[in-house]
PDB file of N, CA and C in Angstrom:
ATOM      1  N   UNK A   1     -14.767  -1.255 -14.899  1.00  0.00           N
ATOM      2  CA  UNK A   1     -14.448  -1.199 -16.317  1.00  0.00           C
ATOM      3  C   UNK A   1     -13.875   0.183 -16.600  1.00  0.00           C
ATOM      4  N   UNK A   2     -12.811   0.281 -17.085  1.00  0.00           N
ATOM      5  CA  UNK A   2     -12.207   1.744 -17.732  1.00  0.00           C
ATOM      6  C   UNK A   2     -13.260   2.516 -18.702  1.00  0.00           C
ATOM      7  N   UNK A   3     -12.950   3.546 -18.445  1.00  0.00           N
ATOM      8  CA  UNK A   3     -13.546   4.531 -19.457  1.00  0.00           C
ATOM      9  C   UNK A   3     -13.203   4.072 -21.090  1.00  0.00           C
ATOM     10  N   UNK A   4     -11.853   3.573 -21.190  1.00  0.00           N
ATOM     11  CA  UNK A   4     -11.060   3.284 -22.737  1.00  0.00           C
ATOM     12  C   UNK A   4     -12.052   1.916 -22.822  1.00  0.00           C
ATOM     13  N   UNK A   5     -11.967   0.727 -21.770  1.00  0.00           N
ATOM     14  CA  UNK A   5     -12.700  -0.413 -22.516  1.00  0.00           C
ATOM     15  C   UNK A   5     -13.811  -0.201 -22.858  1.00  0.00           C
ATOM     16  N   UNK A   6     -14.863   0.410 -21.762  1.00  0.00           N
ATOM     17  CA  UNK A   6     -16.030   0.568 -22.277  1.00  0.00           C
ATOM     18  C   UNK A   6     -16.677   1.315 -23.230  1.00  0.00           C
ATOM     19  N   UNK A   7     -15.540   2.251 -23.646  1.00  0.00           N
ATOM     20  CA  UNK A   7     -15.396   3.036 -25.362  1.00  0.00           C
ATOM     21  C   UNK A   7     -15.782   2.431 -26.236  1.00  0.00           C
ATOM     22  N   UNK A   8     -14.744   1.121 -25.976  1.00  0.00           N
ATOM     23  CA  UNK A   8     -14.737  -0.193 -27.317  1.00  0.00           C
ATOM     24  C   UNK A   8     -15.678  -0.550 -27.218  1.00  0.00           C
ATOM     25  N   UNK A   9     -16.817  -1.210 -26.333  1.00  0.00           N
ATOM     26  CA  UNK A   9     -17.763  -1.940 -26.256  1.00  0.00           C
ATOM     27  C   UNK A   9     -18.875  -1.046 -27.054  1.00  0.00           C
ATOM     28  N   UNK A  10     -19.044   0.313 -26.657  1.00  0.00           N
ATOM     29  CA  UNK A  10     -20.118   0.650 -26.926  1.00  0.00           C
ATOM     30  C   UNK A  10     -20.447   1.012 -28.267  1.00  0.00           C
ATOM     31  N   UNK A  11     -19.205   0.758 -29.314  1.00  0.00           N
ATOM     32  CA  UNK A  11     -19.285   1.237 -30.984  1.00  0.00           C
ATOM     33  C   UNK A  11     -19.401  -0.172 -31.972  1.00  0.00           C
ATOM     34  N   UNK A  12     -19.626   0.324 -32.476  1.00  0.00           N
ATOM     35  CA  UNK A  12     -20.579  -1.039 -33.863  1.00  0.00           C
ATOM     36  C   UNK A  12     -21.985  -1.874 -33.664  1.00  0.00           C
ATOM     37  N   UNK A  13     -22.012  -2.102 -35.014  1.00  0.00           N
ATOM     38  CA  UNK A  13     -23.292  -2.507 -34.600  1.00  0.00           C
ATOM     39  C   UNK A  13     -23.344  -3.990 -33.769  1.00  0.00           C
ATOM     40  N   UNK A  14     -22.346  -4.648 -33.212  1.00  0.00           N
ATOM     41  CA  UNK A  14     -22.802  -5.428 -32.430  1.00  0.00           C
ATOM     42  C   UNK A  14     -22.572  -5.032 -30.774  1.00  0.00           C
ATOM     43  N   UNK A  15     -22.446  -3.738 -30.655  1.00  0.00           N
ATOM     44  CA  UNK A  15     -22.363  -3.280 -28.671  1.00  0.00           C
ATOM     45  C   UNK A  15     -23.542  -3.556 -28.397  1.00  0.00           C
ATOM     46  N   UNK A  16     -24.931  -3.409 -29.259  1.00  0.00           N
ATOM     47  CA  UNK A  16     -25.896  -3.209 -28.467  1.00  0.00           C
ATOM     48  C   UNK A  16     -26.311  -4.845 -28.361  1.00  0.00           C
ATOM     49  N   UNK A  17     -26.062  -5.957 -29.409  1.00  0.00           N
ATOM     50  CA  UNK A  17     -26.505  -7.216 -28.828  1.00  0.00           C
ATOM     51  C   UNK A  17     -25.693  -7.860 -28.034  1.00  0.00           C
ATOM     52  N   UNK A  18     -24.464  -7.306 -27.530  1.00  0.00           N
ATOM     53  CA  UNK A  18     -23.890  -7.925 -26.720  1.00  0.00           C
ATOM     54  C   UNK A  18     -23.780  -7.103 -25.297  1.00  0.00           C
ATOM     55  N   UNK A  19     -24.351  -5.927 -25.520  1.00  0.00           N
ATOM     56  CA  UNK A  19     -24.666  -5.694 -24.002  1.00  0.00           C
ATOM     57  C   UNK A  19     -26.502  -6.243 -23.542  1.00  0.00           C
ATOM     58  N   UNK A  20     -27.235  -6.509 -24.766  1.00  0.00           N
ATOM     59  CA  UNK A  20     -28.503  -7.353 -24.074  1.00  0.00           C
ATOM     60  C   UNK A  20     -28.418  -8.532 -23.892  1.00  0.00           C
ATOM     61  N   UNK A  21     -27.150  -9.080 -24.553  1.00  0.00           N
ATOM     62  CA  UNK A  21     -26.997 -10.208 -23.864  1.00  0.00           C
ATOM     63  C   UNK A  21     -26.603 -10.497 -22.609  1.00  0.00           C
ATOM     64  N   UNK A  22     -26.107  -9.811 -22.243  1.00  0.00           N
ATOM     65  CA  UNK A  22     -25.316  -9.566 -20.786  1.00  0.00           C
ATOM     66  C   UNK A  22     -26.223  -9.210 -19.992  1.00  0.00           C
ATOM     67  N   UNK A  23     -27.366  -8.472 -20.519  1.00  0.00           N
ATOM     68  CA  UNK A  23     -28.283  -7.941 -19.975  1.00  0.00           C
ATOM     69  C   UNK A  23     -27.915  -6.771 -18.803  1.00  0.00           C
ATOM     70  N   UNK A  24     -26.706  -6.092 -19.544  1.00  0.00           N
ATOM     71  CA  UNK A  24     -26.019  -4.966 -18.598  1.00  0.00           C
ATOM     72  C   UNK A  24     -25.843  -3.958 -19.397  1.00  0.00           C
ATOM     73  N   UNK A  25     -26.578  -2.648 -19.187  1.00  0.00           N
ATOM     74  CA  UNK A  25     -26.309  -1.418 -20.031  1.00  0.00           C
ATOM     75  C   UNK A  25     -25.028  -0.862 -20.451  1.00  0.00           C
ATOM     76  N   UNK A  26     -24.915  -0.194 -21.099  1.00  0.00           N
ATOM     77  CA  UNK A  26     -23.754   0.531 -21.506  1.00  0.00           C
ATOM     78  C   UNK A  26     -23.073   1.479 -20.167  1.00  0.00           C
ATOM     79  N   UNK A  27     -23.848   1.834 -19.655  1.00  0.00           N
ATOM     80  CA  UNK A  27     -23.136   2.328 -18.148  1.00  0.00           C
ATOM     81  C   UNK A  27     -23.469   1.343 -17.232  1.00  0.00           C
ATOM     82  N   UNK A  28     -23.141   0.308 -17.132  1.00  0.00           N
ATOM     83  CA  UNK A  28     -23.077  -0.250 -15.958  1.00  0.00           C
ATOM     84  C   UNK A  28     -24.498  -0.635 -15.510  1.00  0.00           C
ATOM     85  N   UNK A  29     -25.403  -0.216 -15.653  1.00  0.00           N
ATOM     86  CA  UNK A  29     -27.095  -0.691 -14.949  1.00  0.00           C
ATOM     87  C   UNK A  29     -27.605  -2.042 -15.352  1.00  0.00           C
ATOM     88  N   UNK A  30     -27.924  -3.031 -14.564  1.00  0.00           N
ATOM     89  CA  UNK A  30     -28.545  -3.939 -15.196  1.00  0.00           C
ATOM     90  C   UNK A  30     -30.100  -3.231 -16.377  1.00  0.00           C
ATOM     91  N   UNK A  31     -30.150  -4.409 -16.811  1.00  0.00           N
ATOM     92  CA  UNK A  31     -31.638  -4.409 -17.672  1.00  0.00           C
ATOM     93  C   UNK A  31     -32.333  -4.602 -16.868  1.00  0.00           C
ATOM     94  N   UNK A  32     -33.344  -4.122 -16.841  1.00  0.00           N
ATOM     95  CA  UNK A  32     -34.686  -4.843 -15.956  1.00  0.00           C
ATOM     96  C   UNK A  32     -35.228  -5.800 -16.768  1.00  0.00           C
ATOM     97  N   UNK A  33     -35.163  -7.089 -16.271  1.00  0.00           N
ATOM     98  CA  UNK A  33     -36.093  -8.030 -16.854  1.00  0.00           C
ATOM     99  C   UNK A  33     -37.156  -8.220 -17.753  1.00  0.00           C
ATOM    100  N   UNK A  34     -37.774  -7.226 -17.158  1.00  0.00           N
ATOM    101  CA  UNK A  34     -39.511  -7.034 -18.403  1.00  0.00           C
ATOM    102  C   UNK A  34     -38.727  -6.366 -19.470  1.00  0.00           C
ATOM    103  N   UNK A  35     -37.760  -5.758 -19.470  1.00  0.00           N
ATOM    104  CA  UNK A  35     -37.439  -5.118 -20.812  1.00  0.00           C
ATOM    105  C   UNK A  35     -36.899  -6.295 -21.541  1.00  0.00           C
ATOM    106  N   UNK A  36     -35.760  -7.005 -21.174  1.00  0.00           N
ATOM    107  CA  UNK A  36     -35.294  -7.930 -21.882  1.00  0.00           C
ATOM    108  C   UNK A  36     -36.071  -9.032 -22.546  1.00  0.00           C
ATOM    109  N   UNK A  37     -36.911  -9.681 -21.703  1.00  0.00           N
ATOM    110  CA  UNK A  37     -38.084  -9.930 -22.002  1.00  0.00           C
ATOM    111  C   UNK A  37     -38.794 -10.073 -23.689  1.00  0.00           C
ATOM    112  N   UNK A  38     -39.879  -8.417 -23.067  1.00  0.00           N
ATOM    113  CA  UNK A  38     -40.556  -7.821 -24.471  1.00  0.00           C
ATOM    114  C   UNK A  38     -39.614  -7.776 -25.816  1.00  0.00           C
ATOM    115  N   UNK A  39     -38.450  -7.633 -25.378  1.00  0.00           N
ATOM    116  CA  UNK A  39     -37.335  -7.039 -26.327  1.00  0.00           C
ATOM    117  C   UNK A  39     -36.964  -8.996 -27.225  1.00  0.00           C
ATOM    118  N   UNK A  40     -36.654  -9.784 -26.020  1.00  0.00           N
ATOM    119  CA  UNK A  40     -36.836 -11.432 -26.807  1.00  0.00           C
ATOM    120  C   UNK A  40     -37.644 -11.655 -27.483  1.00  0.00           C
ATOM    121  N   UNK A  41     -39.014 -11.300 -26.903  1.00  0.00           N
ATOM    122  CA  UNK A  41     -40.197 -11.947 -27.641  1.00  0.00           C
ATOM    123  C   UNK A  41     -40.851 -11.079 -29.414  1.00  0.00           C
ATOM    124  N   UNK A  42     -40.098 -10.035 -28.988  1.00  0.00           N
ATOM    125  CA  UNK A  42     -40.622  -9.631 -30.209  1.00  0.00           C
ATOM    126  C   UNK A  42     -39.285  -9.739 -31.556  1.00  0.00           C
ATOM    127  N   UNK A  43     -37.988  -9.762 -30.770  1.00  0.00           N
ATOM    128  CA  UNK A  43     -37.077 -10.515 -31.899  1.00  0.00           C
ATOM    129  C   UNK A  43     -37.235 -11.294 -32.261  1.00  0.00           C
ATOM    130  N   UNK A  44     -38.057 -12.407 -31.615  1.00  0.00           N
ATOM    131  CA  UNK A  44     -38.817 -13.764 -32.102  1.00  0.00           C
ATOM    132  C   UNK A  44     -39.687 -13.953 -33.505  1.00  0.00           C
ATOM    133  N   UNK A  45     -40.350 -12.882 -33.064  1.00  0.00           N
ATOM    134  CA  UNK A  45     -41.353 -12.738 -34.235  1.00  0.00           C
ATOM    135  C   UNK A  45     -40.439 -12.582 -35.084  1.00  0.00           C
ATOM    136  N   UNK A  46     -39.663 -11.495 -35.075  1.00  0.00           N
ATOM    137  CA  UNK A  46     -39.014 -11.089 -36.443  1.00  0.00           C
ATOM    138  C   UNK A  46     -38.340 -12.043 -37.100  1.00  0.00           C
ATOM    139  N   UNK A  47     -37.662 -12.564 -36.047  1.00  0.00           N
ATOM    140  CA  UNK A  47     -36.787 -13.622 -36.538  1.00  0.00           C
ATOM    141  C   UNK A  47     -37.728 -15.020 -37.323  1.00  0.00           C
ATOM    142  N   UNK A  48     -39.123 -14.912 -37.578  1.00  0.00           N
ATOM    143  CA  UNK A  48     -39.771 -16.285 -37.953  1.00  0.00           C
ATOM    144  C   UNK A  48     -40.646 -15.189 -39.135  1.00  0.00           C
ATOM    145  N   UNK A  49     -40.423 -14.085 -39.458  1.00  0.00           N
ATOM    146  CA  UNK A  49     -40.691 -13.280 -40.913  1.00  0.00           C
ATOM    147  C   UNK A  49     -40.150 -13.769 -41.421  1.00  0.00           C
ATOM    148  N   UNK A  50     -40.895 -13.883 -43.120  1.00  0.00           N
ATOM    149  CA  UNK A  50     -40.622 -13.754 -44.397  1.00  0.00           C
ATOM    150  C   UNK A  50     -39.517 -12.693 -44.450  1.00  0.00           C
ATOM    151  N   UNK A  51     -38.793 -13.366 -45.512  1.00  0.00           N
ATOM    152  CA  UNK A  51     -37.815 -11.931 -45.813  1.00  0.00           C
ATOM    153  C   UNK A  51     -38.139 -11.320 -47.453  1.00  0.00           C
ATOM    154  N   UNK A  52     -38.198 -10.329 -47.655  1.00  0.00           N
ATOM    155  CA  UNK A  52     -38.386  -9.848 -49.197  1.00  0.00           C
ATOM    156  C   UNK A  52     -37.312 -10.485 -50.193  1.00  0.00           C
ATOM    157  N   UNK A  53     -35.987 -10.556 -49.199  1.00  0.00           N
ATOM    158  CA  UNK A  53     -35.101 -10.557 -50.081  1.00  0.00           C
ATOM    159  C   UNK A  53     -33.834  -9.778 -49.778  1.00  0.00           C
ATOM    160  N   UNK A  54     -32.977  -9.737 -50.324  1.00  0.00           N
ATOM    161  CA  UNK A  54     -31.673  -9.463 -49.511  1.00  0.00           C
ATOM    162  C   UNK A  54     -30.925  -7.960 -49.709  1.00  0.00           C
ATOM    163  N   UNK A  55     -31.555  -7.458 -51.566  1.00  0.00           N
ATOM    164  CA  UNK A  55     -31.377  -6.560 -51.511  1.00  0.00           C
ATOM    165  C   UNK A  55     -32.099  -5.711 -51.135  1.00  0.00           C
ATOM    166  N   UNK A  56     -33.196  -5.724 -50.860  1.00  0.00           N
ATOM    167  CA  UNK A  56     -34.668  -5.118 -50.730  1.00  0.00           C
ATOM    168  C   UNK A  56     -34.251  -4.323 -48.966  1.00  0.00           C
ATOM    169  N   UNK A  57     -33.472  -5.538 -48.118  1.00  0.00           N
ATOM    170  CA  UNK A  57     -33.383  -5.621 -46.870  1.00  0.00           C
ATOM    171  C   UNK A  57     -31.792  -4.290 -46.955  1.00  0.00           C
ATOM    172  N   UNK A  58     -30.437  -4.667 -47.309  1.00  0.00           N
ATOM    173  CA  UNK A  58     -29.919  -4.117 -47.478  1.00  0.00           C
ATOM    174  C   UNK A  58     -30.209  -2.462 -47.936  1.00  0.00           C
ATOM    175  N   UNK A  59     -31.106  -2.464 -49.025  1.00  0.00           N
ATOM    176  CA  UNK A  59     -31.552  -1.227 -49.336  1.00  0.00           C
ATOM    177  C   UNK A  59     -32.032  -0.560 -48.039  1.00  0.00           C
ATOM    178  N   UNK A  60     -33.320  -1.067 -47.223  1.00  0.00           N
ATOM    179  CA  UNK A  60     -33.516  -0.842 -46.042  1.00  0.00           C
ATOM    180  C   UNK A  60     -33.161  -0.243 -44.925  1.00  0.00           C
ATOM    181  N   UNK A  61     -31.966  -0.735 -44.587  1.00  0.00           N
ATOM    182  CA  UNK A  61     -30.819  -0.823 -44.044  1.00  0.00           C
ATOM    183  C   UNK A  61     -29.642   0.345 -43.948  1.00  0.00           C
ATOM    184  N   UNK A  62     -29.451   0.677 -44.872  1.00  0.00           N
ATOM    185  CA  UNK A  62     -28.628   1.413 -45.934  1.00  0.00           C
ATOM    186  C   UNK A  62     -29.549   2.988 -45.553  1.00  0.00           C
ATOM    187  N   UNK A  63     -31.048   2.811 -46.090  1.00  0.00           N
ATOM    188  CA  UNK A  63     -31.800   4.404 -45.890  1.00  0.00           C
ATOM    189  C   UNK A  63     -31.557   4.434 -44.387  1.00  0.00           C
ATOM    190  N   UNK A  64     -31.983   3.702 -43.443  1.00  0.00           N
ATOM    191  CA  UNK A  64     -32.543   4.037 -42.293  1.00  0.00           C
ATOM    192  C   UNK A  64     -31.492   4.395 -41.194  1.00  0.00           C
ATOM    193  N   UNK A  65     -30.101   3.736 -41.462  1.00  0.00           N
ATOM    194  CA  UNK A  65     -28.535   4.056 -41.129  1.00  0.00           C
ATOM    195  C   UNK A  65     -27.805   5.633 -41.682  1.00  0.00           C
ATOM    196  N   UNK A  66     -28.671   5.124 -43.321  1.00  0.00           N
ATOM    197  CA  UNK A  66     -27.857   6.208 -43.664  1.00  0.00           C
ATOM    198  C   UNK A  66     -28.190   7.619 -43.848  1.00  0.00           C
ATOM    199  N   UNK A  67     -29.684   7.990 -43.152  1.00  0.00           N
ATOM    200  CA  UNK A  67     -30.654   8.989 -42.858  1.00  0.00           C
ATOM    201  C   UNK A  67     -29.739   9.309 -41.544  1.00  0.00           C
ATOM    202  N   UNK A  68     -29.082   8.874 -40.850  1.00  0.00           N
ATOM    203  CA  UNK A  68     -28.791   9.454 -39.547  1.00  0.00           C
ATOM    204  C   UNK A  68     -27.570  10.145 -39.690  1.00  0.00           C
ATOM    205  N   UNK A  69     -26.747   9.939 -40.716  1.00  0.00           N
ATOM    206  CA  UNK A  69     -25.030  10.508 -41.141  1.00  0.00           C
ATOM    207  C   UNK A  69     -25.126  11.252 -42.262  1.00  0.00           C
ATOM    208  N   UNK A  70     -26.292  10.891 -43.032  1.00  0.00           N
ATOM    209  CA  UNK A  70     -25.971  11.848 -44.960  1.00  0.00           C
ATOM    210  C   UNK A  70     -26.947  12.284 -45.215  1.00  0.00           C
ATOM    211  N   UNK A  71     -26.755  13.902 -45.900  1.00  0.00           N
ATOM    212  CA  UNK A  71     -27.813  14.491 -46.099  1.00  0.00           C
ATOM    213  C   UNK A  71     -28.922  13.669 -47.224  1.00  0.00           C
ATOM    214  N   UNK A  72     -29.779  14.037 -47.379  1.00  0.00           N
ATOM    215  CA  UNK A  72     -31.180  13.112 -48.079  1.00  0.00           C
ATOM    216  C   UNK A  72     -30.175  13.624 -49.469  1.00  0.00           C
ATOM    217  N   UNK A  73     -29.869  14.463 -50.101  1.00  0.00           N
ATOM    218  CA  UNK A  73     -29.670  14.661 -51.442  1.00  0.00           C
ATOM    219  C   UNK A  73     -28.619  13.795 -52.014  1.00  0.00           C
ATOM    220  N   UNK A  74     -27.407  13.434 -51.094  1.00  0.00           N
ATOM    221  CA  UNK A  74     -26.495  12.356 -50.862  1.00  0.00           C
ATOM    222  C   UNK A  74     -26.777  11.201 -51.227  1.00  0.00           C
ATOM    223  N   UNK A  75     -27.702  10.975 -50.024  1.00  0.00           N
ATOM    224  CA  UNK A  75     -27.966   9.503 -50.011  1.00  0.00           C
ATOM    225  C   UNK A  75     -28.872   9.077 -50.994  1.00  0.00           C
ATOM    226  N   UNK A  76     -29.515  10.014 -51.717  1.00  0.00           N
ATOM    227  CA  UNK A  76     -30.329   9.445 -52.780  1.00  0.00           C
ATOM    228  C   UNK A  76     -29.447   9.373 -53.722  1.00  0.00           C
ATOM    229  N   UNK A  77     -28.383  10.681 -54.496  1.00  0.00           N
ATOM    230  CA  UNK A  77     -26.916  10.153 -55.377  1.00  0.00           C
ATOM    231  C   UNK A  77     -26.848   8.880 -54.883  1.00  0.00           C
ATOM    232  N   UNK A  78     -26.192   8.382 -54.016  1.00  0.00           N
ATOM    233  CA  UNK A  78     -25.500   7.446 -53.506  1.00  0.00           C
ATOM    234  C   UNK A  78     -26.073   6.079 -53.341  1.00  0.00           C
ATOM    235  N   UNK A  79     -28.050   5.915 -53.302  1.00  0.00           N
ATOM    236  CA  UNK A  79     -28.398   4.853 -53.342  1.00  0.00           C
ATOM    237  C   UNK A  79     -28.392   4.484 -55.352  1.00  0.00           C
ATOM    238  N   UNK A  80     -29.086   5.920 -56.105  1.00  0.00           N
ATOM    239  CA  UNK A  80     -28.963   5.849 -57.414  1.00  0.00           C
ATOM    240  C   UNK A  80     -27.745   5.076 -57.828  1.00  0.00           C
ATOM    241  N   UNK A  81     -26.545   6.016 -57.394  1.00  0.00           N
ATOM    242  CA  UNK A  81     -25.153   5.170 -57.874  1.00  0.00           C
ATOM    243  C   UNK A  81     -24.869   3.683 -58.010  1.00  0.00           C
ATOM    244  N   UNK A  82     -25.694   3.274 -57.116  1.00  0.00           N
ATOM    245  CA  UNK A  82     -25.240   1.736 -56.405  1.00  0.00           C
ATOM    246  C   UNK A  82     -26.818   0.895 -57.129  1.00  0.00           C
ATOM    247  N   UNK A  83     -26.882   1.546 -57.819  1.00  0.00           N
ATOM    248  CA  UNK A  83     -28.345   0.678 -58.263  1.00  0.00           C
ATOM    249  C   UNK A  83     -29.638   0.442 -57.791  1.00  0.00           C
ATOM    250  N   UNK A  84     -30.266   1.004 -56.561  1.00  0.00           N
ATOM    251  CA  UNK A  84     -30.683   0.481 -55.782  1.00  0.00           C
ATOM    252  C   UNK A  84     -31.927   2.196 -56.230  1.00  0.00           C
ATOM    253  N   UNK A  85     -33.367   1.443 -55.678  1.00  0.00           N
ATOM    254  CA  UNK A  85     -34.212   2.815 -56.010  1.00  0.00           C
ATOM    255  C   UNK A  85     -33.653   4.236 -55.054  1.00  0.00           C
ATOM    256  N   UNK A  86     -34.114   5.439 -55.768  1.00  0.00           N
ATOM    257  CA  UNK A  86     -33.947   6.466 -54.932  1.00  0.00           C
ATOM    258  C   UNK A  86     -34.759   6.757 -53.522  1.00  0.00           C
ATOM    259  N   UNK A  87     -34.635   7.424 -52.997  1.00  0.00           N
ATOM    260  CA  UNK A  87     -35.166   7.976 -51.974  1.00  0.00           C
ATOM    261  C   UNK A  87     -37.078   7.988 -52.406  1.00  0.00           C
ATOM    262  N   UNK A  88     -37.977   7.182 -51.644  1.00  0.00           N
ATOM    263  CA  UNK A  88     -39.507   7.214 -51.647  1.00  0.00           C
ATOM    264  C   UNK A  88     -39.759   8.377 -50.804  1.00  0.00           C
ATOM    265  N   UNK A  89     -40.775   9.424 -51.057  1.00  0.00           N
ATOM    266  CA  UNK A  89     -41.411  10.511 -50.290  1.00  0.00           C
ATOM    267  C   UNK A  89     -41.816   9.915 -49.160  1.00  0.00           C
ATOM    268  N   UNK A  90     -42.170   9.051 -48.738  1.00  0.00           N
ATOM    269  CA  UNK A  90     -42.295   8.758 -47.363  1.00  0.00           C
ATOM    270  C   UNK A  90     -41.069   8.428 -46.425  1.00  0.00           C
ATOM    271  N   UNK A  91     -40.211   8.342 -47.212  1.00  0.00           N
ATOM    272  CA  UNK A  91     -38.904   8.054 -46.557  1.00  0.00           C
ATOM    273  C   UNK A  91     -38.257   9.331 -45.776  1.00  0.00           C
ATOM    274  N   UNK A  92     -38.440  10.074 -46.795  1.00  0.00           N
ATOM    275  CA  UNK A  92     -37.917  11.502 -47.289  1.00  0.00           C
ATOM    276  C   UNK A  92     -38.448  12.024 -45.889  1.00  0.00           C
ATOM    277  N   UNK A  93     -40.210  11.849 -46.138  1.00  0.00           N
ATOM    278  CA  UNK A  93     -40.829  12.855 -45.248  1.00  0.00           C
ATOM    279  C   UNK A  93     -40.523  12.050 -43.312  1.00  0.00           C
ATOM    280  N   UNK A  94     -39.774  10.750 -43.478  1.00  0.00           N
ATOM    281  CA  UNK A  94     -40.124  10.123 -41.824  1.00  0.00           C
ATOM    282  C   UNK A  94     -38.573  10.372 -41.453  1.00  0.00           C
ATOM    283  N   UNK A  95     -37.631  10.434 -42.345  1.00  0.00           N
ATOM    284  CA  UNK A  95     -36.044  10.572 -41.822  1.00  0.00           C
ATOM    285  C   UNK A  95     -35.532  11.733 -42.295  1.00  0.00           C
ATOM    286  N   UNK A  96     -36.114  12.716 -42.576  1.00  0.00           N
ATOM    287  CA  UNK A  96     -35.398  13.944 -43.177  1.00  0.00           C
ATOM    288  C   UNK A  96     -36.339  14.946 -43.058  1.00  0.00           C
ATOM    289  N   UNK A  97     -37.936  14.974 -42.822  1.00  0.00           N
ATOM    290  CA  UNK A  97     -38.943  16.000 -42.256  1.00  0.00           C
ATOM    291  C   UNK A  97     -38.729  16.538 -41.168  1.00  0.00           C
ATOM    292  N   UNK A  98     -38.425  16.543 -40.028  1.00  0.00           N
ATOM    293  CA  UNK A  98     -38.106  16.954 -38.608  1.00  0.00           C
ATOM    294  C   UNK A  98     -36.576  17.953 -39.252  1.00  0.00           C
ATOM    295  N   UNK A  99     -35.588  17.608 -40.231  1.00  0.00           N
ATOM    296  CA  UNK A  99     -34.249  18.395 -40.383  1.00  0.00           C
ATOM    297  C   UNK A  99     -34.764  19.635 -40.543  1.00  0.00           C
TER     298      UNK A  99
END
C-alpha cells in the first residue's frame, strides 16, 4: 500500500471502522483476535442501549470531539451559540484539566 493511499484510509471518522473491519491496523499489523473480539462484544452492548435522544447524543459528541481541537472557552461560545447547554464542570475538569 503507498504511503498517499494509506493517508486516505487513515482520516475520518470512518478509517477506524473500516480498518476493524478488516481487522488490519493502520500500519499494516493484523488485529489480534482477542482484541477484535472484546472490541465486538462490547459494541454489542452499546448498540442494544437506550438512547437519550439525538440531541443530547450530538451534544455529546460535539464536547468530546470538540475538547480535542477548541479551546474550552470556544467551545462553550460555540455550544451556547448553537443552543445546546454550556460546558458542565465535570466536563471542563475531564477534557480540559490535564491543559
Amino acid at each position: 500500500m503507498s504511503a498517499e493511499t494509506n493517508q486516505a484510509t487513515t482520516k475520518g471518522a470512518d478509517a477506524i471502522d473500516e480498518a476493524i473491519a478488516r481487522g488490519i491496523d493502520f500500519d499494516g499489523t493484523p488485529i489480534p483476535q482477542a482484541k477484535l473480539d472484546l472490541y465486538s462484544n462490547v459494541m454489542a452492548l452499546e448498540a442494544n442501549r437506550q438512547r437519550s435522544g439525538v440531541s443530547n447524543t450530538m451534544r455529546s459528541r460535539i464536547v468530546r470531539i470538540g475538547a480535542k481541537h477548541i479551546p474550552q472557552a470556544e467551545l462553550d461560545q460555540m455550544l451556547a451559540n448553537a443552543g445546546f447547554a454550556t460546558l458542565k464542570e465535570k466536563e471542563i475538569a475531564f477534557f480540559y484539566g490535564g491543559k
